[in-house]
C-alpha atoms as a PDB file:
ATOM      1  CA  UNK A   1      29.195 156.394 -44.794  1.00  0.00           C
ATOM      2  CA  UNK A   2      29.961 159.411 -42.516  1.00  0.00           C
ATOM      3  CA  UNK A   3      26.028 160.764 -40.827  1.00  0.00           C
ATOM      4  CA  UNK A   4      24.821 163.295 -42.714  1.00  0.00           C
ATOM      5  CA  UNK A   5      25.379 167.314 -41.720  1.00  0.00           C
ATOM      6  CA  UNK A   6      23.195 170.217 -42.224  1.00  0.00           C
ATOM      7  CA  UNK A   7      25.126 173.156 -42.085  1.00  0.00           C
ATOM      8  CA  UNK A   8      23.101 176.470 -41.758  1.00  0.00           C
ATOM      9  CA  UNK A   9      24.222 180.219 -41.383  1.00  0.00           C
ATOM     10  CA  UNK A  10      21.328 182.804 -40.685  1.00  0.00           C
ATOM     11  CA  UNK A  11      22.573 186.293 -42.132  1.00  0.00           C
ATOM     12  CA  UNK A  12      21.838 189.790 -42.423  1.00  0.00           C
ATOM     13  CA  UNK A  13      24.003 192.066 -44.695  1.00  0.00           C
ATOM     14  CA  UNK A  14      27.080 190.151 -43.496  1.00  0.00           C
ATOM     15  CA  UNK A  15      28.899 190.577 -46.904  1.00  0.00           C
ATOM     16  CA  UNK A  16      32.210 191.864 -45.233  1.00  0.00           C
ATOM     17  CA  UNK A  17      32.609 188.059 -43.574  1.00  0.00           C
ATOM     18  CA  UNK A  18      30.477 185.893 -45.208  1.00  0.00           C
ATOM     19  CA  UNK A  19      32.971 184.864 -47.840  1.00  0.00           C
ATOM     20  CA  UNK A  20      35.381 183.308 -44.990  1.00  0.00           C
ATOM     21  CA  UNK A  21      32.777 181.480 -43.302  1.00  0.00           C
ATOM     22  CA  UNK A  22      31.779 180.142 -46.717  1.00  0.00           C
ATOM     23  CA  UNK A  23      35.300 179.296 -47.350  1.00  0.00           C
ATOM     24  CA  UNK A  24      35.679 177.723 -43.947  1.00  0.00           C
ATOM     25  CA  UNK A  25      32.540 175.552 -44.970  1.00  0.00           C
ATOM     26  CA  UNK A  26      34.132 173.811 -47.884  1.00  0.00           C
ATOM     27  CA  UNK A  27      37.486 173.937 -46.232  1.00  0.00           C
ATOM     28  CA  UNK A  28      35.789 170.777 -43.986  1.00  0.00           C
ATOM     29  CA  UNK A  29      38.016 167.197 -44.412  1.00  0.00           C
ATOM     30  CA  UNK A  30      34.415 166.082 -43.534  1.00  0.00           C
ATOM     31  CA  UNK A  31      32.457 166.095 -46.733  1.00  0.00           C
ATOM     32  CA  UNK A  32      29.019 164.745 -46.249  1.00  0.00           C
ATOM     33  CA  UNK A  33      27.107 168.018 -45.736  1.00  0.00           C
ATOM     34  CA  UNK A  34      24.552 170.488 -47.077  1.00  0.00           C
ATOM     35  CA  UNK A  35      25.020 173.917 -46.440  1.00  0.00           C
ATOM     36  CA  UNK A  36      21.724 176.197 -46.377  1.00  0.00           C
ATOM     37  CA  UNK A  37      22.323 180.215 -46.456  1.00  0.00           C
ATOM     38  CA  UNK A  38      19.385 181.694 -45.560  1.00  0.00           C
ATOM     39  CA  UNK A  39      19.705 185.910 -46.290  1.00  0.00           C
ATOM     40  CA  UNK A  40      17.355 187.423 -44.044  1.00  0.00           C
ATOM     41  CA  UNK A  41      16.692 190.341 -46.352  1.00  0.00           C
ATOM     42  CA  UNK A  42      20.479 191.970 -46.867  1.00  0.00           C
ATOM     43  CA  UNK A  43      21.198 195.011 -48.149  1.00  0.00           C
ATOM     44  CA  UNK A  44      24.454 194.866 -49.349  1.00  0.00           C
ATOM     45  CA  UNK A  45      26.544 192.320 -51.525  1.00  0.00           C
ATOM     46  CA  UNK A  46      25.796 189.219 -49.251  1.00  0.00           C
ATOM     47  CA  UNK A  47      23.165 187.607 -51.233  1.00  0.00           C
ATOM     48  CA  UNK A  48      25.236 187.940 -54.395  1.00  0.00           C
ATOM     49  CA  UNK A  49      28.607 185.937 -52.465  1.00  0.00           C
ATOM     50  CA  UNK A  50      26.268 183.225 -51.384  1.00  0.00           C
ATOM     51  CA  UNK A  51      24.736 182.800 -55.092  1.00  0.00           C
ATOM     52  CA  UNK A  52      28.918 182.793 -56.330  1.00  0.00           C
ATOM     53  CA  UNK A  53      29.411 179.534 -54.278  1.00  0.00           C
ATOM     54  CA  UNK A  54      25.971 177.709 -54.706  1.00  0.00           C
ATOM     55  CA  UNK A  55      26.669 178.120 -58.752  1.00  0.00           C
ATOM     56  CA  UNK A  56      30.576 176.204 -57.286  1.00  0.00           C
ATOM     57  CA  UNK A  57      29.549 173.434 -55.713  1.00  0.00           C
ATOM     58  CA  UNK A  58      25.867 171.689 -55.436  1.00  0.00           C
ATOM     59  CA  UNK A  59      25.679 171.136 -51.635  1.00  0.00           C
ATOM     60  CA  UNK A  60      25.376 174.677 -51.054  1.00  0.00           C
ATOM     61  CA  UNK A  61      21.835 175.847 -51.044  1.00  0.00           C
ATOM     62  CA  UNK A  62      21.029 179.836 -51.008  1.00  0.00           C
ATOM     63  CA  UNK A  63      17.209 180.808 -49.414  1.00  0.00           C
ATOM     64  CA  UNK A  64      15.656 184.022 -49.225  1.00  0.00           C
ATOM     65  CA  UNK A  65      13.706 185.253 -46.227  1.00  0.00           C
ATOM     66  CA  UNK A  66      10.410 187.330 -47.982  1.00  0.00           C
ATOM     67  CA  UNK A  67      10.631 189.611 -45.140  1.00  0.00           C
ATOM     68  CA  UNK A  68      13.255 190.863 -42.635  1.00  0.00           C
ATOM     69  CA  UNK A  69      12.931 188.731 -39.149  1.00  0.00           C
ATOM     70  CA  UNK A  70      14.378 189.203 -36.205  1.00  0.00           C
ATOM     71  CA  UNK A  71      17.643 187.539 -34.960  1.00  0.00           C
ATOM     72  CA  UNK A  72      16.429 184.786 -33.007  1.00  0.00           C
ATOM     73  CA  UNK A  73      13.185 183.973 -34.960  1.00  0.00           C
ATOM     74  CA  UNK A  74      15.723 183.935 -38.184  1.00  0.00           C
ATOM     75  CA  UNK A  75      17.661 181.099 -36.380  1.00  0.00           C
ATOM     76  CA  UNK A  76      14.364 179.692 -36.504  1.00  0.00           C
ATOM     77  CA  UNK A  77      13.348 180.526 -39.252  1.00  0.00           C
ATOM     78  CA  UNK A  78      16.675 178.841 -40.426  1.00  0.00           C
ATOM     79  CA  UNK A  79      17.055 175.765 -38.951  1.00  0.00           C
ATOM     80  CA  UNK A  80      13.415 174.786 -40.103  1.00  0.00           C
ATOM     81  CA  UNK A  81      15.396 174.132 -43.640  1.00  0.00           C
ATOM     82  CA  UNK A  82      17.577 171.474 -42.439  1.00  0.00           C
ATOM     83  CA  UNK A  83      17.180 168.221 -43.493  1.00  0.00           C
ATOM     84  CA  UNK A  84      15.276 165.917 -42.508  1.00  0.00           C
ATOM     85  CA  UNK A  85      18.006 163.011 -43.012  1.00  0.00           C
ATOM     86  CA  UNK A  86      20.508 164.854 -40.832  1.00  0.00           C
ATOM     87  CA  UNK A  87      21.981 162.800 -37.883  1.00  0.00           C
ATOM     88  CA  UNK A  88      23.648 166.514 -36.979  1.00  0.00           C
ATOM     89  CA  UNK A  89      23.206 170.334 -37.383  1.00  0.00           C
ATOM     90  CA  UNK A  90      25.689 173.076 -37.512  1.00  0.00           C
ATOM     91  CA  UNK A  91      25.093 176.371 -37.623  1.00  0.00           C
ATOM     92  CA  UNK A  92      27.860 179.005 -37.926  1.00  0.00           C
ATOM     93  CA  UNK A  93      27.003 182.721 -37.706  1.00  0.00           C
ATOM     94  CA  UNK A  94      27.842 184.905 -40.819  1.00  0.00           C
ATOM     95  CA  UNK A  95      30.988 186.389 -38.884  1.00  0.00           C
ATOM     96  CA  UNK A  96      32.214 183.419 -37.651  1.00  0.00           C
ATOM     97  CA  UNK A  97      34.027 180.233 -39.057  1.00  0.00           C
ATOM     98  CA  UNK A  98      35.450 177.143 -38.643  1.00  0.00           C
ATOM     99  CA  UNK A  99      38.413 174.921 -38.619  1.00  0.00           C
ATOM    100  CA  UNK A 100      38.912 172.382 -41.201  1.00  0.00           C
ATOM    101  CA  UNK A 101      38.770 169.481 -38.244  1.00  0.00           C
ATOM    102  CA  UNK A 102      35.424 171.041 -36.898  1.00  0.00           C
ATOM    103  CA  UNK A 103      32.978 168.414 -38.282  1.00  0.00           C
ATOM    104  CA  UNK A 104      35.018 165.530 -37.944  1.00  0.00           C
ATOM    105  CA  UNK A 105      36.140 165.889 -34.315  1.00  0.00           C
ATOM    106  CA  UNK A 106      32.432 166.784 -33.232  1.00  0.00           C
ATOM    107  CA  UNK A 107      30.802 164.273 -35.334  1.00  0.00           C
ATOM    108  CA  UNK A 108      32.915 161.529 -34.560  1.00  0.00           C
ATOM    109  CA  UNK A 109      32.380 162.314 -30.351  1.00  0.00           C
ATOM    110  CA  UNK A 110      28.863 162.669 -30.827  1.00  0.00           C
ATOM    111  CA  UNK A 111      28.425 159.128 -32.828  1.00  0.00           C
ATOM    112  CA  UNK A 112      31.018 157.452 -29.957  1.00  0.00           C
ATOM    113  CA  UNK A 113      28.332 158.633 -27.185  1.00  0.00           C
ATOM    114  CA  UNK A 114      24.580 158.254 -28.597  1.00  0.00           C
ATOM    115  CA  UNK A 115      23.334 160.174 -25.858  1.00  0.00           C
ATOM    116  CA  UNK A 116      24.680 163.626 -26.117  1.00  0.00           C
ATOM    117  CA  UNK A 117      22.874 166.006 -27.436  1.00  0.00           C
ATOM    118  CA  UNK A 118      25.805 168.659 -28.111  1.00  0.00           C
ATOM    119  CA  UNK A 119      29.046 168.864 -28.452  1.00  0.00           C
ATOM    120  CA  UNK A 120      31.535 172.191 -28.296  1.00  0.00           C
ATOM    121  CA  UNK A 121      34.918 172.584 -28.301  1.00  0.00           C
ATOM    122  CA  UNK A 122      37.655 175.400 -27.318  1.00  0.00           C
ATOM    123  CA  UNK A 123      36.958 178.959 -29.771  1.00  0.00           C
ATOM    124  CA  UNK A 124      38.901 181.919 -29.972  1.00  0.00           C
ATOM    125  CA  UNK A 125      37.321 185.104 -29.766  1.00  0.00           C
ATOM    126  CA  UNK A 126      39.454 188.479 -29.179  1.00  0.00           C
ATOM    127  CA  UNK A 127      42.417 186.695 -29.122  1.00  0.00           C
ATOM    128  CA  UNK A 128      41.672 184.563 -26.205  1.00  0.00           C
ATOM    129  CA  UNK A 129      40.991 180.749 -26.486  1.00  0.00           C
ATOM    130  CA  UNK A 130      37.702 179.748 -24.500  1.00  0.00           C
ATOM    131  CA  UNK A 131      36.681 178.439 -22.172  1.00  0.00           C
ATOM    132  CA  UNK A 132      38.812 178.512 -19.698  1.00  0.00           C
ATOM    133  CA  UNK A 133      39.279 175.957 -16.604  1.00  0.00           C
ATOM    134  CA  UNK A 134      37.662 172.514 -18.356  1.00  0.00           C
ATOM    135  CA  UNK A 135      38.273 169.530 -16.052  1.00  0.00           C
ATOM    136  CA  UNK A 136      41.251 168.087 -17.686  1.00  0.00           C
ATOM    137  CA  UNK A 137      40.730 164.901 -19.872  1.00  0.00           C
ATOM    138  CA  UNK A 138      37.024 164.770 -19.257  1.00  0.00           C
ATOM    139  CA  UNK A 139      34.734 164.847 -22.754  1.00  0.00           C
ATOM    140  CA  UNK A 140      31.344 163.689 -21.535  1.00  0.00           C
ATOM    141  CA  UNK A 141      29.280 165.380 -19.031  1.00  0.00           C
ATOM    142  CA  UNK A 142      25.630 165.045 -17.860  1.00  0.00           C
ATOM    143  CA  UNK A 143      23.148 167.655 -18.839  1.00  0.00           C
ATOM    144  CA  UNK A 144      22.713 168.113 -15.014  1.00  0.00           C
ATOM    145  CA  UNK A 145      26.462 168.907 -14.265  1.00  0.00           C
ATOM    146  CA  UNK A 146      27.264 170.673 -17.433  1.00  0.00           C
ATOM    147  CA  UNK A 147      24.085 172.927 -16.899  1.00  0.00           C
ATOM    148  CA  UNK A 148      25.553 173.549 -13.326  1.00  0.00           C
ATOM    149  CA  UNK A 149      28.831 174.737 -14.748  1.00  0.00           C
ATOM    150  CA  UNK A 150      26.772 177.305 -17.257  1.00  0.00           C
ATOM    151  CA  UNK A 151      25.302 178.739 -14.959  1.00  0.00           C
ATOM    152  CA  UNK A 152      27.807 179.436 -12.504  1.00  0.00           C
ATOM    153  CA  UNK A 153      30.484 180.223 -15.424  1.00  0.00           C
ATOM    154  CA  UNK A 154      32.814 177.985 -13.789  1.00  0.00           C
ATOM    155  CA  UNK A 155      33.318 177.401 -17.044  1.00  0.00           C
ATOM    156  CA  UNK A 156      30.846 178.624 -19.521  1.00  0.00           C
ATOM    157  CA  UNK A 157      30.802 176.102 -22.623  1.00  0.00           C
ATOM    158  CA  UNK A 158      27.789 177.041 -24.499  1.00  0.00           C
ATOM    159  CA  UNK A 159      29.535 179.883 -26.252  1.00  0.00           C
ATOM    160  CA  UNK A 160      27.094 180.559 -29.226  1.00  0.00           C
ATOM    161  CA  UNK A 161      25.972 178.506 -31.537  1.00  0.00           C
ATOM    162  CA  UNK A 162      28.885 178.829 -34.009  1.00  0.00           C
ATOM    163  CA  UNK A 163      30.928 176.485 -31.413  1.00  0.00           C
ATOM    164  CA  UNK A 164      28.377 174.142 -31.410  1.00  0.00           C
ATOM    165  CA  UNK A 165      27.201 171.013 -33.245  1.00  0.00           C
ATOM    166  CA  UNK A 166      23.095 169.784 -32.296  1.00  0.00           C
ATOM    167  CA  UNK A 167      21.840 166.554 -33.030  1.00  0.00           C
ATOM    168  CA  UNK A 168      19.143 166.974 -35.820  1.00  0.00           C
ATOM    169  CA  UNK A 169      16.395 165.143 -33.914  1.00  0.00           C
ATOM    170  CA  UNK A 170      16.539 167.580 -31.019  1.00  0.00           C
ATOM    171  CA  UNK A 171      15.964 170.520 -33.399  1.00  0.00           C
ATOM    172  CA  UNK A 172      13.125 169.427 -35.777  1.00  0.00           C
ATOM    173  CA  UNK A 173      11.575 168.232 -32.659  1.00  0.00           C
ATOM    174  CA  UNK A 174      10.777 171.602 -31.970  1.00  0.00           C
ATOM    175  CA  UNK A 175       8.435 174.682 -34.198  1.00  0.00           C
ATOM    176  CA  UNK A 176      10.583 176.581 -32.150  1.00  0.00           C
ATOM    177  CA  UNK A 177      14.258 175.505 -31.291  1.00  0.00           C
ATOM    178  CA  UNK A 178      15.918 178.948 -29.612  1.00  0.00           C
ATOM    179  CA  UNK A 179      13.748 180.907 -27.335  1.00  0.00           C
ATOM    180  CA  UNK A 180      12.882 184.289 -29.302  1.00  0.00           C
ATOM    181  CA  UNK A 181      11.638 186.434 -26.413  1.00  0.00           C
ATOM    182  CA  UNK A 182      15.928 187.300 -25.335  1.00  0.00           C
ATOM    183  CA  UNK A 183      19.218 187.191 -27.140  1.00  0.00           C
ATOM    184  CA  UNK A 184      20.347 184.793 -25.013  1.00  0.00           C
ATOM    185  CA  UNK A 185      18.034 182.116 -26.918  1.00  0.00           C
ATOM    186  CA  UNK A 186      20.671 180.316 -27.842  1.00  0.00           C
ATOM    187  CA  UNK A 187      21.857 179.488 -24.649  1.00  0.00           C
ATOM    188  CA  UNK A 188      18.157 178.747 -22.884  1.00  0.00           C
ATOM    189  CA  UNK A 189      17.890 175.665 -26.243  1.00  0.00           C
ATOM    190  CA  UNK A 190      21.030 174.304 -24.339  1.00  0.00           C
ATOM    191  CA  UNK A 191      19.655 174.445 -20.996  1.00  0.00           C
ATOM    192  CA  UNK A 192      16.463 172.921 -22.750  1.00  0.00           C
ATOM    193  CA  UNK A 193      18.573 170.142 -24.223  1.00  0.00           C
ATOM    194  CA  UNK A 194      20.272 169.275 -21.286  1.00  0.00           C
ATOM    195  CA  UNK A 195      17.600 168.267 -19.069  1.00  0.00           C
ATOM    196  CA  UNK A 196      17.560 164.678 -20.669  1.00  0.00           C
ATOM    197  CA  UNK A 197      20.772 164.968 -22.966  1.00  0.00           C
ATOM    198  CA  UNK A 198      24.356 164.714 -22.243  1.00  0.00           C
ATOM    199  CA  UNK A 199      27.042 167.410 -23.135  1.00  0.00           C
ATOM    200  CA  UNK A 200      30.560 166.155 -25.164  1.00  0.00           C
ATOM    201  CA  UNK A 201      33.380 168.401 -25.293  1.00  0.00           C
ATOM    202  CA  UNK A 202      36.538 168.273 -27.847  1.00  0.00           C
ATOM    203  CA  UNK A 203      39.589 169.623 -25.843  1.00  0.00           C
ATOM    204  CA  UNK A 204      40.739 171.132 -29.424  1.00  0.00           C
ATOM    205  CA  UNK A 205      40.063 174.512 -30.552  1.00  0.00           C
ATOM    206  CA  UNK A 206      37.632 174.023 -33.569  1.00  0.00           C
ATOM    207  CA  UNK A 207      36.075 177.463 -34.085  1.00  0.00           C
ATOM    208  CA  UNK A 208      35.769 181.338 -34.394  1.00  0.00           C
ATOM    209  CA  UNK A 209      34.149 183.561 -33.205  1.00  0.00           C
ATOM    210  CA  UNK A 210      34.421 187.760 -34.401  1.00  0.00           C
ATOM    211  CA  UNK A 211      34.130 190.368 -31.955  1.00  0.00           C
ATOM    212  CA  UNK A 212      33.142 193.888 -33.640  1.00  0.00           C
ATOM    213  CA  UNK A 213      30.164 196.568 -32.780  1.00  0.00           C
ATOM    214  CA  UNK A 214      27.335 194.834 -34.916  1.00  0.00           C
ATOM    215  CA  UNK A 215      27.247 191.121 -33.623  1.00  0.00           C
ATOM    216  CA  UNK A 216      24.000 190.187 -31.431  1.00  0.00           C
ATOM    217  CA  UNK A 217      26.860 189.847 -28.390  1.00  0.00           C
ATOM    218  CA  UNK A 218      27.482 193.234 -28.698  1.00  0.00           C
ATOM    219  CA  UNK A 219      24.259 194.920 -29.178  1.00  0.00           C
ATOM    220  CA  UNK A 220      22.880 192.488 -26.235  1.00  0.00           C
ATOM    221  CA  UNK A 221      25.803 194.382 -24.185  1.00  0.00           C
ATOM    222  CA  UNK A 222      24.705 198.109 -24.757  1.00  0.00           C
ATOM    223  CA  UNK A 223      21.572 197.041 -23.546  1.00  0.00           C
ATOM    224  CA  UNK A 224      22.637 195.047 -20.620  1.00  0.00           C
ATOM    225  CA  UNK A 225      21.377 191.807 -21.687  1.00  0.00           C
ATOM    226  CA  UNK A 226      24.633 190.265 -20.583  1.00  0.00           C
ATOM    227  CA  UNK A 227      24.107 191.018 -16.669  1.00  0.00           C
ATOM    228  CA  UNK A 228      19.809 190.235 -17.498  1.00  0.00           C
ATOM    229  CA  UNK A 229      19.880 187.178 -18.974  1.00  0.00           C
ATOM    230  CA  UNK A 230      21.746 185.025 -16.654  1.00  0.00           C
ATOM    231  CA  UNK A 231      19.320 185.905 -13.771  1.00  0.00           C
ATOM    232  CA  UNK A 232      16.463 185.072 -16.278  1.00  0.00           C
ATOM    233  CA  UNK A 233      18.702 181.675 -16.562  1.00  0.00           C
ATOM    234  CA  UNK A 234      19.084 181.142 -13.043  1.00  0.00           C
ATOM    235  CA  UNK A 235      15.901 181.600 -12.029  1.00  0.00           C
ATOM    236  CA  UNK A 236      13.918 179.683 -15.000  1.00  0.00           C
ATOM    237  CA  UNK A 237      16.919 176.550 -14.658  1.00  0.00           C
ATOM    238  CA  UNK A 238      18.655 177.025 -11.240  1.00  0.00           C
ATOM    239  CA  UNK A 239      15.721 175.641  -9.318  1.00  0.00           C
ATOM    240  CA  UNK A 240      15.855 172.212 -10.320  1.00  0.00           C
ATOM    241  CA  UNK A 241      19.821 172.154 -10.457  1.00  0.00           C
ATOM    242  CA  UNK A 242      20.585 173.701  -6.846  1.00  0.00           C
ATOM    243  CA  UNK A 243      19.336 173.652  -3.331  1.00  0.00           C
ATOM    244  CA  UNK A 244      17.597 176.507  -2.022  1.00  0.00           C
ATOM    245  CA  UNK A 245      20.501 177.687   0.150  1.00  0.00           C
ATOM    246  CA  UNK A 246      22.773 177.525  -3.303  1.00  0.00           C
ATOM    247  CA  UNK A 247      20.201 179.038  -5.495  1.00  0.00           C
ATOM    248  CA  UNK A 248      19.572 182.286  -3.116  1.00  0.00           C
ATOM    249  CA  UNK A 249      23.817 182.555  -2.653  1.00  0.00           C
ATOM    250  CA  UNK A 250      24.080 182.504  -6.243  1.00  0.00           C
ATOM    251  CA  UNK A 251      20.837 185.103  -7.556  1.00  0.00           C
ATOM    252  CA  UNK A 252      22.322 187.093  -4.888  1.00  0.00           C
ATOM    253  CA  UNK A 253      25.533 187.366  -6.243  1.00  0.00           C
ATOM    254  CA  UNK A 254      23.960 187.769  -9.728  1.00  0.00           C
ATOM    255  CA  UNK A 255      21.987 190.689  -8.976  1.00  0.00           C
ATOM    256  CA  UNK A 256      24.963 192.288  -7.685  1.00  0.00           C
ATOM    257  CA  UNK A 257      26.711 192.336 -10.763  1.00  0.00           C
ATOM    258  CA  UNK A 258      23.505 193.094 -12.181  1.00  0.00           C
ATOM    259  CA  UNK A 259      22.776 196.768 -10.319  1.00  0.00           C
ATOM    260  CA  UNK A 260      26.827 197.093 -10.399  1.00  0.00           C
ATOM    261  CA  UNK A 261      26.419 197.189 -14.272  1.00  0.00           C
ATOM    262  CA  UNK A 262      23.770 199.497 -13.824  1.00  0.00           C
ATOM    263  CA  UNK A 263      25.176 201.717 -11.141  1.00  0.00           C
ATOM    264  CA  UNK A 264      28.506 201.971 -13.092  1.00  0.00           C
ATOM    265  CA  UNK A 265      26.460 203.206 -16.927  1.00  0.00           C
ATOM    266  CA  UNK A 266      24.536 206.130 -15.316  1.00  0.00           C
ATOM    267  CA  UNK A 267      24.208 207.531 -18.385  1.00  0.00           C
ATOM    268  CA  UNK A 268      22.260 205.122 -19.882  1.00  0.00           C
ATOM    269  CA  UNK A 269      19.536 205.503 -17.120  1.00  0.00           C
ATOM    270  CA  UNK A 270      17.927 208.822 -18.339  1.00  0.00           C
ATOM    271  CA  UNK A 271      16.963 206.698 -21.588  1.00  0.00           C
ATOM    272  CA  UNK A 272      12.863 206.007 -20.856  1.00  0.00           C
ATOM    273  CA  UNK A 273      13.307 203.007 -22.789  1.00  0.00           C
ATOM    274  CA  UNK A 274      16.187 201.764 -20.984  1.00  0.00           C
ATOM    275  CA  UNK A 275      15.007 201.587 -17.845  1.00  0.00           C
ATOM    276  CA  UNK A 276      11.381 200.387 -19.232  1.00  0.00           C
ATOM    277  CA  UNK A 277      12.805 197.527 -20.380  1.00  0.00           C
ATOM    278  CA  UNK A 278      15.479 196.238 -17.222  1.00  0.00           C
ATOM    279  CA  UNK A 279      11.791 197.208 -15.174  1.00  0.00           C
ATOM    280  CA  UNK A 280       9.729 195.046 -16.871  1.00  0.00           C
ATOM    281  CA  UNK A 281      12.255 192.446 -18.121  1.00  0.00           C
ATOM    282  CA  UNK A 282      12.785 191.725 -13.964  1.00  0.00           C
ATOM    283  CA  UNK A 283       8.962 191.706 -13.273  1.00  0.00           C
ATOM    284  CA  UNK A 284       8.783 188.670 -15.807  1.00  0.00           C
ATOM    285  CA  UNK A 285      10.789 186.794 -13.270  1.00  0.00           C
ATOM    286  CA  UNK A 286       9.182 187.919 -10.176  1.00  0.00           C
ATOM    287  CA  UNK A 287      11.635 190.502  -9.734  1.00  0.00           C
ATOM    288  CA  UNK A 288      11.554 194.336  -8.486  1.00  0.00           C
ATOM    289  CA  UNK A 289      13.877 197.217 -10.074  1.00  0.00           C
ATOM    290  CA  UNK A 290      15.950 198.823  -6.892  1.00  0.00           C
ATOM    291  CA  UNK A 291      16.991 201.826  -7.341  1.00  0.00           C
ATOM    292  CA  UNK A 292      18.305 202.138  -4.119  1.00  0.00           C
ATOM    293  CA  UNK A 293      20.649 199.312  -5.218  1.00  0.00           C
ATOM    294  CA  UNK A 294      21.485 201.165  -8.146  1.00  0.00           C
ATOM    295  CA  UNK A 295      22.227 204.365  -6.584  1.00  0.00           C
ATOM    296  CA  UNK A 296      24.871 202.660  -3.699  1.00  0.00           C
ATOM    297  CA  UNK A 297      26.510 200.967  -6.876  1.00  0.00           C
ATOM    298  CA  UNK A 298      26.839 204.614  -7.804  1.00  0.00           C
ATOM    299  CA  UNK A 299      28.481 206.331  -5.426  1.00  0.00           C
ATOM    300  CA  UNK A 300      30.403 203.319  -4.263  1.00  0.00           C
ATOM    301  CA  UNK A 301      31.697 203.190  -7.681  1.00  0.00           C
ATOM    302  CA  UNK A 302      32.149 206.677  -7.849  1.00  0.00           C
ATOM    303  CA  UNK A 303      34.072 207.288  -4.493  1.00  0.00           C
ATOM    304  CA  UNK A 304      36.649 203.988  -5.510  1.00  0.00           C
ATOM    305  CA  UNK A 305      37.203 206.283  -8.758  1.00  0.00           C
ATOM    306  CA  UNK A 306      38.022 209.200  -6.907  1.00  0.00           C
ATOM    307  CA  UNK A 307      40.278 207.902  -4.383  1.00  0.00           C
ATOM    308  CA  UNK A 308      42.332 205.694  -7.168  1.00  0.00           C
ATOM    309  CA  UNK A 309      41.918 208.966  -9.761  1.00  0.00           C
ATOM    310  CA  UNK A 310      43.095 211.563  -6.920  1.00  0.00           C
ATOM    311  CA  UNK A 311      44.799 209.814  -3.988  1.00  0.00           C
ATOM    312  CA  UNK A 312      47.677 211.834  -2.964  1.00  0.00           C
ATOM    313  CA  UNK A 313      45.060 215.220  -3.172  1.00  0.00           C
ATOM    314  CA  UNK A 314      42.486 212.880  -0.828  1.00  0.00           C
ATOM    315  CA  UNK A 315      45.569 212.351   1.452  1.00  0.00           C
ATOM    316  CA  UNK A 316      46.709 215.661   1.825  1.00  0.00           C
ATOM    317  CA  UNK A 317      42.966 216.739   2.475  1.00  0.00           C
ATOM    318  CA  UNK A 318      42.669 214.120   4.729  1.00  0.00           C
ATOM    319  CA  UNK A 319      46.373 215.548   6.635  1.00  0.00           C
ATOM    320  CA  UNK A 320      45.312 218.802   6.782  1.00  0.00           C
ATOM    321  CA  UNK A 321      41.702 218.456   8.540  1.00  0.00           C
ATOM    322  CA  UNK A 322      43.606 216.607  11.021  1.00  0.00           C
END
């Protein structure tokens, strides 16, 4: 018999997608799975669609949270409901779905090579198939080499946790799978898993991923969580997996795009809370805010914009001081 699946999508009010990633679930050619909703408190119709297709077929299971958690700790809070039977674990976001070949591809990789931990494949997201640049023909990687690739995004395979399958034991090993204290939980379990697991990818595109203005991705965005968190990565994981001379080339080159974020959104800098949090979300890894670095990212932004915006009236300025 095929290993045993738990399937688990965390959700709040996601009743405009839900149904699809439902439908995606039972669309599998892989059938031995539970599937475990858990509605984290909706608001709209979403806990009505999940009921509608746990009454349609009995390996769907529909939980209530009591009270509204946050994102990460819901993940948590989820995948505490899995199975305790399951060789694997899958969860898929409430925007999100899957192809029908997801399970079977991963599942069958992951039982060929007992020591990987996770598996991903290729995803599409805003039209564009991801990630880019995988060494050609390779599946298996090391936890050392793939968590080298992560965190130089050369490529970036950990996607989120929609492309991903986990082996069970890895997860109920832990209270607490995904870090809670940053979005980018998802990503530090990985890293986590990695340090004595090996990586497997399918070179087929297995999954989807929805781009609009209330995923996590994008609220971690406005906030600039997606220049923060990979120097909270490198500097929590990129001791152990460079040399010093690699490490320093590479925070350096992180915290460049990091004040050039900053120095770009201006605007966002007269928000207190803003600032409050970049300030003391550095200090946690023995980092100071510059805003001397922020201010040359600035201006040097600003005068490029300038001379592309206005170049023939900088030119003629330029002619006539002469």
């Amino acid at each position: 018999m095929d290993p045993f699946v738990s399937i688990v999508t965390p959700v709040y009010n996601g009743e405009s997608y839900i149904e699809e990633c439902i439908k995606s679930v039972l669309s599998q050619n892989y059938s031995n799975w539970e599937y475990i909703i858990v509605n984290n408190k909706s608001e709209d119709g979403t806990l009505a669609i999940a009921q509608k297709y746990a009454a349609l077929d009995s390996r769907i299971k529909v939980i209530s949270n009591k009270y509204l958690l946050p994102v990460m700790e819901n993940f948590n809070n989820s995948i505490r409901k899995i199975s305790p039977k399951s060789t694997y674990c899958k969860i898929i976001c409430a925007d999100d779905w899957i192809y029908p070949e997801f399970l079977t591809q991963t599942v069958e990789l992951a039982e060929q090579n007992p020591n990987v931990g996770i598996v991903s494949s290729y995803w599409l997201v805003g039209g564009k198939v991801l990630p880019e640049g995988m060494p050609y023909r390779q599946k298996i990687f090391s936890g050392c080499e793939m968590s080298r690739m992560n965190l130089l995004k050369r490529p970036y395979t950990f996607g989120t946790p929609s492309v991903l399958l986990y082996r069970s034991e890895l997860v109920l090993s832990k209270d607490r799978f995904f870090g809670e204290e940053r979005t980018s939980g998802d990503t530090e379990a990985c890293y986590e898993v990695l340090k004595d697991w090996d990586f497997a990818f399918v070179p087929q595109l297995l999954s989807f991923q929805r781009q609009h203005k209330k995923t996590v991705t994008s609220s971690a965005e406005s906030r600039g969580d997606h220049v923060l968190n990979p120097l909270y990565a490198q500097k929590i994981y990129g001791e152990s997996l460079f040399d010093k001379s690699e490490a320093e080339c590479r925070e350096k080159e992180l915290l460049s795009l990091y004040y050039k974020f900053l120095g770009t959104h201006p605007g966002r800098l007269k928000d207190k809370q803003f600032v409050n949090y970049h300030i003391k979300s550095l200090e946690k890894i023995g980092l100071d805010f510059n805003w001397k670095k922020v201010l040359w990212y600035f201006f040097l932004e600003g005068t490029k914009y300038v001379l592309l915006k206005f170049p023939r009236k900088i030119l003629r300025s330029a002619v006539i001081a002469v």
